[in-house]
Protein backbone atom coordinates (compact mmCIF):
# COMPACT_ATOMS: atom_id res chain seq x y z
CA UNK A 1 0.00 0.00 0.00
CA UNK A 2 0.90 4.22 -0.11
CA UNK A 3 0.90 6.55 2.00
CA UNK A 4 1.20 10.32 0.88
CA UNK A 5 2.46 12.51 3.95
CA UNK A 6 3.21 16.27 3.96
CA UNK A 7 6.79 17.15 4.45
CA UNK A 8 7.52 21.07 5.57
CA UNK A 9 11.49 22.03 5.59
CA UNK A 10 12.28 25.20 7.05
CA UNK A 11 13.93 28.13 5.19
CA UNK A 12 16.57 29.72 7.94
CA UNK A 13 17.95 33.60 7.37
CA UNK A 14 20.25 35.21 9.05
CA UNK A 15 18.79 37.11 12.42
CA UNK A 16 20.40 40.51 11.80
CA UNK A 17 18.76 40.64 8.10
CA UNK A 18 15.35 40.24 9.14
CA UNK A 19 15.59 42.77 12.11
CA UNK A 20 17.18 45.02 9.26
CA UNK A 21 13.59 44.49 6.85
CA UNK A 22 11.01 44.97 10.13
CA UNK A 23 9.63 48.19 8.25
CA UNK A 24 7.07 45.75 5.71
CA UNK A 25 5.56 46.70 2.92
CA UNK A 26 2.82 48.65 3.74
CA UNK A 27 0.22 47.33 1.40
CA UNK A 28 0.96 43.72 2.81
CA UNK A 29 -2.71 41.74 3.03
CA UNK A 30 -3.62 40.64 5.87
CA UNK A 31 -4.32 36.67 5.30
CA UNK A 32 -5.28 35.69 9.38
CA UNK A 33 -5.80 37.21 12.44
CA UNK A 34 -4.30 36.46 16.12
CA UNK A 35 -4.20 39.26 19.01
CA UNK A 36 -5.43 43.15 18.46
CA UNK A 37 -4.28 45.91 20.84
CA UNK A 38 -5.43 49.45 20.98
CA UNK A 39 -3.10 52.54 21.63
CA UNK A 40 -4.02 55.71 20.77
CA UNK A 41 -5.70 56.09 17.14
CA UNK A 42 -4.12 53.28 16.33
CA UNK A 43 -5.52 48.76 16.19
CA UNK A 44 -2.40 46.59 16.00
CA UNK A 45 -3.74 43.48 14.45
CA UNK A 46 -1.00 40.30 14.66
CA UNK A 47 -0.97 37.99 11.75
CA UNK A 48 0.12 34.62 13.42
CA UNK A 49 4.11 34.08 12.49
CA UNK A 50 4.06 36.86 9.85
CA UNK A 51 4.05 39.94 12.19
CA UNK A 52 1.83 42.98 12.77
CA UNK A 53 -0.47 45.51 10.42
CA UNK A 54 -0.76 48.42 11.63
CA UNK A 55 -4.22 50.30 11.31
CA UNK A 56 -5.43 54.13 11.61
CA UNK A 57 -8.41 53.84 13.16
CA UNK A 58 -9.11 57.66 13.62
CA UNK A 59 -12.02 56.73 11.50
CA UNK A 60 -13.39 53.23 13.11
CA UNK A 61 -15.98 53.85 10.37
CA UNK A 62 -12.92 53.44 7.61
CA UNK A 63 -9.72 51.82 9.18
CA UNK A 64 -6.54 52.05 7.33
CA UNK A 65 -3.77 50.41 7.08
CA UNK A 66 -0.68 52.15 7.58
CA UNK A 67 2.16 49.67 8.18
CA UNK A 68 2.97 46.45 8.50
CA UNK A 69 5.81 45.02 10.95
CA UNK A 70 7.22 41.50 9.79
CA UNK A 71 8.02 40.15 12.79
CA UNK A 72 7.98 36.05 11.72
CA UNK A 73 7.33 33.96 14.77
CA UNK A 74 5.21 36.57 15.72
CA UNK A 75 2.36 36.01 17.87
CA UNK A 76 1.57 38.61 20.48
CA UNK A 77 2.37 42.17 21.24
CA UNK A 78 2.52 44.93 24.27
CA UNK A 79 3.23 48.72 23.83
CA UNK A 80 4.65 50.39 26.95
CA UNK A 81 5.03 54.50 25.81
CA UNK A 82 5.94 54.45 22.38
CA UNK A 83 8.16 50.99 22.55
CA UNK A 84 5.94 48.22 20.93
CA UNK A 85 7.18 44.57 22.75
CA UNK A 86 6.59 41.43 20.65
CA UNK A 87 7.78 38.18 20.74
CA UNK A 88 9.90 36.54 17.56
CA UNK A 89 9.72 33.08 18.50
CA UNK A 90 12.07 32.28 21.27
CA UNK A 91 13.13 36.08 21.61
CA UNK A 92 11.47 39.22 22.61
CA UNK A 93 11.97 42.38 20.49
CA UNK A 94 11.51 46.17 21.68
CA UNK A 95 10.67 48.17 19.11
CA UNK A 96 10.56 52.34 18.96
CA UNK A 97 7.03 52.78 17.26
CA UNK A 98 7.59 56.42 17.92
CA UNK A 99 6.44 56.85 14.19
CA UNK A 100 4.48 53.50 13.57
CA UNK A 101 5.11 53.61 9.94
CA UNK A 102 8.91 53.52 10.04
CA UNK A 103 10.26 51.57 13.21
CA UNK A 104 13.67 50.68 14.64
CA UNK A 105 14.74 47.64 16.64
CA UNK A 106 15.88 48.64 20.20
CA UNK A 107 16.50 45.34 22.24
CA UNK A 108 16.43 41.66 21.34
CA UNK A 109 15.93 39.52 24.65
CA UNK A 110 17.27 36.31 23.67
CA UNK A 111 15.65 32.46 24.23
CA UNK A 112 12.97 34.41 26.92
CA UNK A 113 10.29 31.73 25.16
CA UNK A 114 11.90 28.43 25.21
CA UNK A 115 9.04 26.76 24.20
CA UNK A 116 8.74 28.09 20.45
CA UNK A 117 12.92 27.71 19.77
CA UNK A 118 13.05 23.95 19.31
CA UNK A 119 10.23 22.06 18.13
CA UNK A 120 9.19 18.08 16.95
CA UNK A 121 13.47 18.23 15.57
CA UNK A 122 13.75 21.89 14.34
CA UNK A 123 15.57 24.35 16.54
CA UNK A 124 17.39 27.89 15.61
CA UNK A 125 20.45 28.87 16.52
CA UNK A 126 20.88 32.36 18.46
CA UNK A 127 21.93 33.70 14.95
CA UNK A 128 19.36 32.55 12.88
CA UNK A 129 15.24 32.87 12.26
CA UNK A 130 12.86 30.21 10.05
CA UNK A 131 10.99 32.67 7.83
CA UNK A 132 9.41 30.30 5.36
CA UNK A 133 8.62 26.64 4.32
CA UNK A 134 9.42 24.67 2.00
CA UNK A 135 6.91 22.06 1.56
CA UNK A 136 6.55 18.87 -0.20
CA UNK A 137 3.96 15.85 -0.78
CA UNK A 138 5.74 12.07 -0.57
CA UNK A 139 4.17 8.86 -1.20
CA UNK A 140 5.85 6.25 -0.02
CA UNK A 141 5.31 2.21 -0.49
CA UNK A 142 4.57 0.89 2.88
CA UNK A 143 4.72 -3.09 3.33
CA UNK A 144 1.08 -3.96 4.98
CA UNK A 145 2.87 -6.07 7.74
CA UNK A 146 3.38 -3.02 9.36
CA UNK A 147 6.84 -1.58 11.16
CA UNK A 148 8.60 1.63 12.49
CA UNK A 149 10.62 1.70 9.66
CA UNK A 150 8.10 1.64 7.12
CA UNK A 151 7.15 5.22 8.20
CA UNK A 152 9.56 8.34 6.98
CA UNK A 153 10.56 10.77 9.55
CA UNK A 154 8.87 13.50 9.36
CA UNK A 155 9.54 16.90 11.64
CA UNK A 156 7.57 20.08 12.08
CA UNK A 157 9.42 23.11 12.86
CA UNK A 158 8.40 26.19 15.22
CA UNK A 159 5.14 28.27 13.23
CA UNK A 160 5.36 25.25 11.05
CA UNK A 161 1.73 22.92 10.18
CA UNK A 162 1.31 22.18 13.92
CA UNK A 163 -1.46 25.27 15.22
CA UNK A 164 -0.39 27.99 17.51
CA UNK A 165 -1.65 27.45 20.99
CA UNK A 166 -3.95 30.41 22.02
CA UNK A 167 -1.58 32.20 24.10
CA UNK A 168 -2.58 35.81 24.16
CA UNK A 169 -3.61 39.48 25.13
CA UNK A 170 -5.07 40.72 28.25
CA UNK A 171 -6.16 44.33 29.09
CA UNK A 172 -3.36 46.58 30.26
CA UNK A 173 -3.23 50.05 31.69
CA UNK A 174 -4.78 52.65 29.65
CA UNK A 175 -1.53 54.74 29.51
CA UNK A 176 0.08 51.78 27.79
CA UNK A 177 -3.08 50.57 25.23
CA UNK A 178 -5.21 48.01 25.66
CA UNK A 179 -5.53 44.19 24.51
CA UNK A 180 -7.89 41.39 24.26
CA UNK A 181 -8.25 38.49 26.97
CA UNK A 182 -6.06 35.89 25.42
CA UNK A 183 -2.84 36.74 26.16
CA UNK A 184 0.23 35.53 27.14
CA UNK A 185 2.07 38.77 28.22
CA UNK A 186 0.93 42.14 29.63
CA UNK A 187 2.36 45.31 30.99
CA UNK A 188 1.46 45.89 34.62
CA UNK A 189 3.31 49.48 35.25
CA UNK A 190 6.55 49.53 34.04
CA UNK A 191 6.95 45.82 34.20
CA UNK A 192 6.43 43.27 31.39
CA UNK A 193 4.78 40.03 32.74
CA UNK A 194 4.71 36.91 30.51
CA UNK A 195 4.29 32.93 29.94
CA UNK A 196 7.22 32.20 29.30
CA UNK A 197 7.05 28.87 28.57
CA UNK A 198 3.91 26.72 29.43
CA UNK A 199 4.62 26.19 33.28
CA UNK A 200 6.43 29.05 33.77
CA UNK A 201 5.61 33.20 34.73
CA UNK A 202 8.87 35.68 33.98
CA UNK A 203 8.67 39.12 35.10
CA UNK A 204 10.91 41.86 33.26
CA UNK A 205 11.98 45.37 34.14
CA UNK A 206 11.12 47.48 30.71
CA UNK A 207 11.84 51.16 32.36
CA UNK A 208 14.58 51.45 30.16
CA UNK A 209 15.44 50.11 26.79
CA UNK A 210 17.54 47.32 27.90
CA UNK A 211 14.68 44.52 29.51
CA UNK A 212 15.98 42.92 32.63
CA UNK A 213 14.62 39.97 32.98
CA UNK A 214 13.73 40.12 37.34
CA UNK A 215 11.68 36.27 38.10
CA UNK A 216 11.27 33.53 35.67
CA UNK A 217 9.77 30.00 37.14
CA UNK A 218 7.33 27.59 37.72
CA UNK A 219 3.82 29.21 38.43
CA UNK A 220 1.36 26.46 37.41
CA UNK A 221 0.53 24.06 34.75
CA UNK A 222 -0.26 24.22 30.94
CA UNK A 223 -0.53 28.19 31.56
CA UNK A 224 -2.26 29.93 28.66
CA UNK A 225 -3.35 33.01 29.32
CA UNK A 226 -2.25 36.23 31.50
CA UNK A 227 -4.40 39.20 32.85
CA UNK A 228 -3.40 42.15 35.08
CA UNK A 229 -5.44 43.80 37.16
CA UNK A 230 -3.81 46.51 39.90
CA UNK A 231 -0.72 44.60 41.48
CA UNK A 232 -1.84 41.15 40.74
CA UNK A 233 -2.01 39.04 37.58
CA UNK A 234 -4.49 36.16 36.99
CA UNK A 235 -3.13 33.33 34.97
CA UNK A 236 -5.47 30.92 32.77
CA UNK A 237 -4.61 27.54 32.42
CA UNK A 238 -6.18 24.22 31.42
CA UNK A 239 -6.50 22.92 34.74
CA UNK A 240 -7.63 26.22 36.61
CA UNK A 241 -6.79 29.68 37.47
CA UNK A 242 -3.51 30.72 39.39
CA UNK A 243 -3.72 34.58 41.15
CA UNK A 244 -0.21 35.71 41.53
CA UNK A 245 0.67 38.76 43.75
CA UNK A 246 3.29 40.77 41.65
CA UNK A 247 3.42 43.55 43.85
CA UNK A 248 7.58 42.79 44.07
CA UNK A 249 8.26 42.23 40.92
CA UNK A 250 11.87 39.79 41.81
CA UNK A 251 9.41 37.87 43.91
CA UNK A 252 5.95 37.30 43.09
CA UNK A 253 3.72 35.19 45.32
CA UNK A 254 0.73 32.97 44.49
CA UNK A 255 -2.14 34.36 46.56
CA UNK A 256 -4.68 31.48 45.46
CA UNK A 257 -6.13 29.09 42.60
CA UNK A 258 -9.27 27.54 41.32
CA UNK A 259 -9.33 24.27 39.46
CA UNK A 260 -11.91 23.41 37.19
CA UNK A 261 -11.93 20.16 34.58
CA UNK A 262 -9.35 20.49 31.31
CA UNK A 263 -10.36 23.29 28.90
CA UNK A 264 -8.75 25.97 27.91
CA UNK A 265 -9.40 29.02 30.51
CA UNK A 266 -8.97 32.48 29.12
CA UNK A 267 -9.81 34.65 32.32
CA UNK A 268 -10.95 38.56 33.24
CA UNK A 269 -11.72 40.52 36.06
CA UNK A 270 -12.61 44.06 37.11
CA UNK A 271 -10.99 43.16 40.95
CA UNK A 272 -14.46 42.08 42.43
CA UNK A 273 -15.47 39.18 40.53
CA UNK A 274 -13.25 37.09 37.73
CA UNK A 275 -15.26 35.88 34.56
CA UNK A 276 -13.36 32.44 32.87
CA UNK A 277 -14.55 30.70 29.73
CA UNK A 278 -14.06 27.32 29.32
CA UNK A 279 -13.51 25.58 25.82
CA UNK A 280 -13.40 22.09 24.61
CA UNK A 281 -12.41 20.26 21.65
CA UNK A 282 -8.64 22.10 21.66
CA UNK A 283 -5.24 21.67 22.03
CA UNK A 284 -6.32 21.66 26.50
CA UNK A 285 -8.45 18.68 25.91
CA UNK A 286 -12.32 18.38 28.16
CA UNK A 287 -15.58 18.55 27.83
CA UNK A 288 -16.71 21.41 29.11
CA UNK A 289 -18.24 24.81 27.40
CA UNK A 290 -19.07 27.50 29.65
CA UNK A 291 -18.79 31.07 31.17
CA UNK A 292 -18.07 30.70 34.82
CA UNK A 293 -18.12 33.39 37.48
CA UNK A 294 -16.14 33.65 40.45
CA UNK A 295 -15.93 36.17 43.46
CA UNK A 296 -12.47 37.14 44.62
CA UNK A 297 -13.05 40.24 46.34
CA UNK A 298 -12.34 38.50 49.21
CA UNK A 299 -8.67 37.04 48.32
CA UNK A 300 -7.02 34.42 48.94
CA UNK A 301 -10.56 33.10 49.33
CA UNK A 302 -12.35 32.35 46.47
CA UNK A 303 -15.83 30.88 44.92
CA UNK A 304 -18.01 30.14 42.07
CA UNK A 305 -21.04 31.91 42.69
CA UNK A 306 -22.60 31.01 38.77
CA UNK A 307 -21.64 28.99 35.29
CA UNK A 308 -23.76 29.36 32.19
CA UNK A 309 -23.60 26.80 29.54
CA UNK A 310 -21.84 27.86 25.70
CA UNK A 311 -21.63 26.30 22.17
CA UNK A 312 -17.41 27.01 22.27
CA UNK A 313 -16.50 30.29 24.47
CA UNK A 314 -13.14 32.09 23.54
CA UNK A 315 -12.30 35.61 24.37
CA UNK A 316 -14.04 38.04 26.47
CA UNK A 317 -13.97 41.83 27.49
CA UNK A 318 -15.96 43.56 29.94
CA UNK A 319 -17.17 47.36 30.05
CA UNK A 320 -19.08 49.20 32.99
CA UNK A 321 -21.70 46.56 33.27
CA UNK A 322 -21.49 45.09 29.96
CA UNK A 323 -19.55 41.64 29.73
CA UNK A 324 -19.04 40.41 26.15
CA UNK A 325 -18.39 36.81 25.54
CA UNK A 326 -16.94 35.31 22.01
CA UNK A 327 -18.56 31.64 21.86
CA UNK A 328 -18.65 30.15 18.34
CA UNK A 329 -21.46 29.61 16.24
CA UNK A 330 -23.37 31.21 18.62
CA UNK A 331 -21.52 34.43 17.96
CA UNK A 332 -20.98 37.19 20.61
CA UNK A 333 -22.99 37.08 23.36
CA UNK A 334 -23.85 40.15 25.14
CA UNK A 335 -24.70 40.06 28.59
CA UNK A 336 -25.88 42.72 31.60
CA UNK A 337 -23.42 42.11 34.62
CA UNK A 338 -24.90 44.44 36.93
CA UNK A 339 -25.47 41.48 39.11
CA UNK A 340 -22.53 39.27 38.63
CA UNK A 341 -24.02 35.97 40.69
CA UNK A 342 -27.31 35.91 38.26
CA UNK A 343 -26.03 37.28 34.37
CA UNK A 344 -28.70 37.89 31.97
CA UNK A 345 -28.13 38.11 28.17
CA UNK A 346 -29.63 41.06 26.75
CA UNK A 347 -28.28 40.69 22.77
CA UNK A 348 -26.03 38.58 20.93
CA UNK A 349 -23.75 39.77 17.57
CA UNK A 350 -24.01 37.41 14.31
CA UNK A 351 -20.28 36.95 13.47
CA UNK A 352 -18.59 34.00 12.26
CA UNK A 353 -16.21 32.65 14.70
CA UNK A 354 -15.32 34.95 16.95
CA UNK A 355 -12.04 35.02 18.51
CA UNK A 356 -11.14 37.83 20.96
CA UNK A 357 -13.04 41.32 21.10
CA UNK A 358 -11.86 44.52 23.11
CA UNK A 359 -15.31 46.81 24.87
CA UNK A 360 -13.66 50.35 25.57
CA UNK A 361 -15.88 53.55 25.13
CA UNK A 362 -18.77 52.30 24.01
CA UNK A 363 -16.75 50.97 20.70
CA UNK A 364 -16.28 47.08 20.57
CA UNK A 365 -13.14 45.93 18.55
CA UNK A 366 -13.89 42.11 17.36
CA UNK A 367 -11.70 39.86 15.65
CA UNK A 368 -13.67 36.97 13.51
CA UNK A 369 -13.25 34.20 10.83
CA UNK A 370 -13.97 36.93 8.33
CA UNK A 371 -11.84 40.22 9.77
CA UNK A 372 -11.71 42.57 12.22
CA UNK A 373 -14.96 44.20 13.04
CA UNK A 374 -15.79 47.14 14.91
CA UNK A 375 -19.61 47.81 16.70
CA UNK A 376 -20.73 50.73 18.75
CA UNK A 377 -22.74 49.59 21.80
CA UNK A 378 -23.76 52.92 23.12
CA UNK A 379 -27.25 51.03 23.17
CA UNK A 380 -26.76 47.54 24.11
CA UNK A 381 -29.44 46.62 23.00
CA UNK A 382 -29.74 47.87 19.76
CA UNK A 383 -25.94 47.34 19.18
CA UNK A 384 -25.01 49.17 15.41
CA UNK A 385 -22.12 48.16 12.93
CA UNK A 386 -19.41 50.66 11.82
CA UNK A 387 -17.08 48.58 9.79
CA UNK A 388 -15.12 45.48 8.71
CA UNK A 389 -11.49 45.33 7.68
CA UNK A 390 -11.26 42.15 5.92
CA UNK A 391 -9.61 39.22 5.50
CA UNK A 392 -7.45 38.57 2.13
């Protein structure tokens, strides 16, 4: 019998030549969307492994866009003043976005994600970046006995056919812009705090130009997601949610956790209650699809005090007493939170797929299978479109 397997080989380039070509072309389409983030007029929308379009949005009516970073390995971004922070695979770049459409490189913080460096038998070097594929389809003759060795070798490199895991954006101070809920590093201050690698929280100094990295180490399992609220950051993972007390930044402390059944556990909170989504059918494995609500105004103690059943919950953003939740084919579900322990769903937004969504000033920023939409929702109830920037 045949077999016919996919083989991807990774194209390697020098480091120092693609920090030299950042500054994209401008007109570059935008084929897939990861994390958003907001800072001043402007949406920073992350194309998985490619890098990052920049949009003016002083028009959410007409965005345009304005730049585009290619960052490859890409997948999430922070801005602290006018240095953007985003992650190249294993390293993390500064980058002066003092004038978005023509940036400079200001620090590279080697190997500070581990986890996307080597992968399934591909690795890079400290010198070198994977910034294509070559890919091939093999047939082979395999003898129907059956053995090892009738089965090529076949590896998968970092940003190669295996997905990204949903590692993302959480909400940071206003002063620094603002991101979605599935993060995997945020700004608390001047301090950058990030999953580092998929156990571990690292905490780096970014007051100057030159990051110093302060804590890196074990802070739960299968993290995903990171959120900051005040001096504490709440980490999602697939078993449950970790609260870590970063209020000394060398030494963080965990303050408490809540363990639900595997899914994966994107997480908010506005300091009173936390809101967590749980998804199955992933990469985090489980069963279970729901919104869960939990008081921790009362920390280290903790409770549930509601869950309401979803079709496949992702992201989630909430605004005065608004809470938005992305969940699948149901769309975005829109609910009034004035009463935390009982929710009630007011409206719901038709959109294909929705991923992660930022509420700020009565403008919600939504990313979907389609594009990135925008919505005002001065009226929640009667919730009115302003525009799509689309998918090519």
């Amino acid at each position: 019998m045949t077999r016919t397997y996919q083989i991807r080989r990774p194209i390697y380039s020098v480091k120092a030549n693609v920090l030299a070509a950042i500054n994209g072309d401008p007109q570059t389409s935008l084929a897939s969307i990861g994390d958003i983030y907001l800072k001043d007029q402007y949406v920073y929308v992350n194309e998985i492994d490619k890098g990052i379009h920049v949009l003016d949005n002083s028009d959410p009516t007409s965005p345009k866009q304005v730049a585009f970073l290619a960052i490859p390995g890409n997948e999430d971004l922070v801005i602290h003043g006018n240095t953007l922070y985003a992650d190249m695979y294993g390293d993390l770049l500064g980058i002066d976005i003092t004038d978005p459409t023509h940036v400079k490189v200001l620090s590279v913080t080697e190997a500070l994600f581990p986890d996307r460096m080597y992968l399934n038998g591909y690795g890079m070097d400290s010198n070198t970046v994977i910034t294509g594929w070559i890919v091939k389809d093999t047939t082979m003759v395999q003898n129907q006995s059956g053995c090892n060795a009738c089965y090529p070798t076949i590896y998968y490199g970092a940003g190669g056919p295996l997905p990204a895991m949903n590692l993302a954006s959480a909400a940071s101070t206003s002063v620094n812009g603002v991101s979605g809920s599935e993060a995997r590093f945020v700004l608390i201050n001047d301090y950058l705090c990030a999953i580092t690698e998929r156990h571990s929280l690292g905490i780096l100094d970014v007051s100057s130009n030159s990051p110093k990295i302060l804590y890196n180490t074990f802070s739960g399992y299968d993290l995903e997601t990171i959120y900051p609220f005040k001096d504490k950051v709440f980490l999602g993972s697939a078993e449950g949610t970790f609260i870590y007390d970063v209020s000394n930044p060398a030494s963080p402390t965990e303050v408490c956790s809540w363990t639900h059944g595997t899914a994966c556990d994107p997480v908010i909170t506005d300091g009173q209650y936390a809101y967590v989504t749980l998804k199955s059918g992933t990469n985090c494995g489980g069963a279970s699809n729901e919104l869960d609500v939990l008081d921790v105004s009362q920390l280290p103690d903790i409770y549930q005090v509601g869950s309401y059943p979803m079709t496949g919950p992702g992201g989630l953003s909430k605004s005065g007493n608004l809470l938005f939740v992305c969940d699948a084919a149901s769309g975005v579900r829109v609910f009034d939170a004035s009463q935390p322990r009982d929710l009630k769903q007011i409206n719901s937004i038709d959109t294909r797929n929705p991923y992660d969504l930022i509420a700020t000033n009565n403008d919600l920023i939504l990313v979907g299978a389609d594009g990135l939409y925008q919505y005002n929702y001065a009226n929640p109830k009667q919730i009115s479109p302003l525009s799509l920037f689309n998918i090519h």
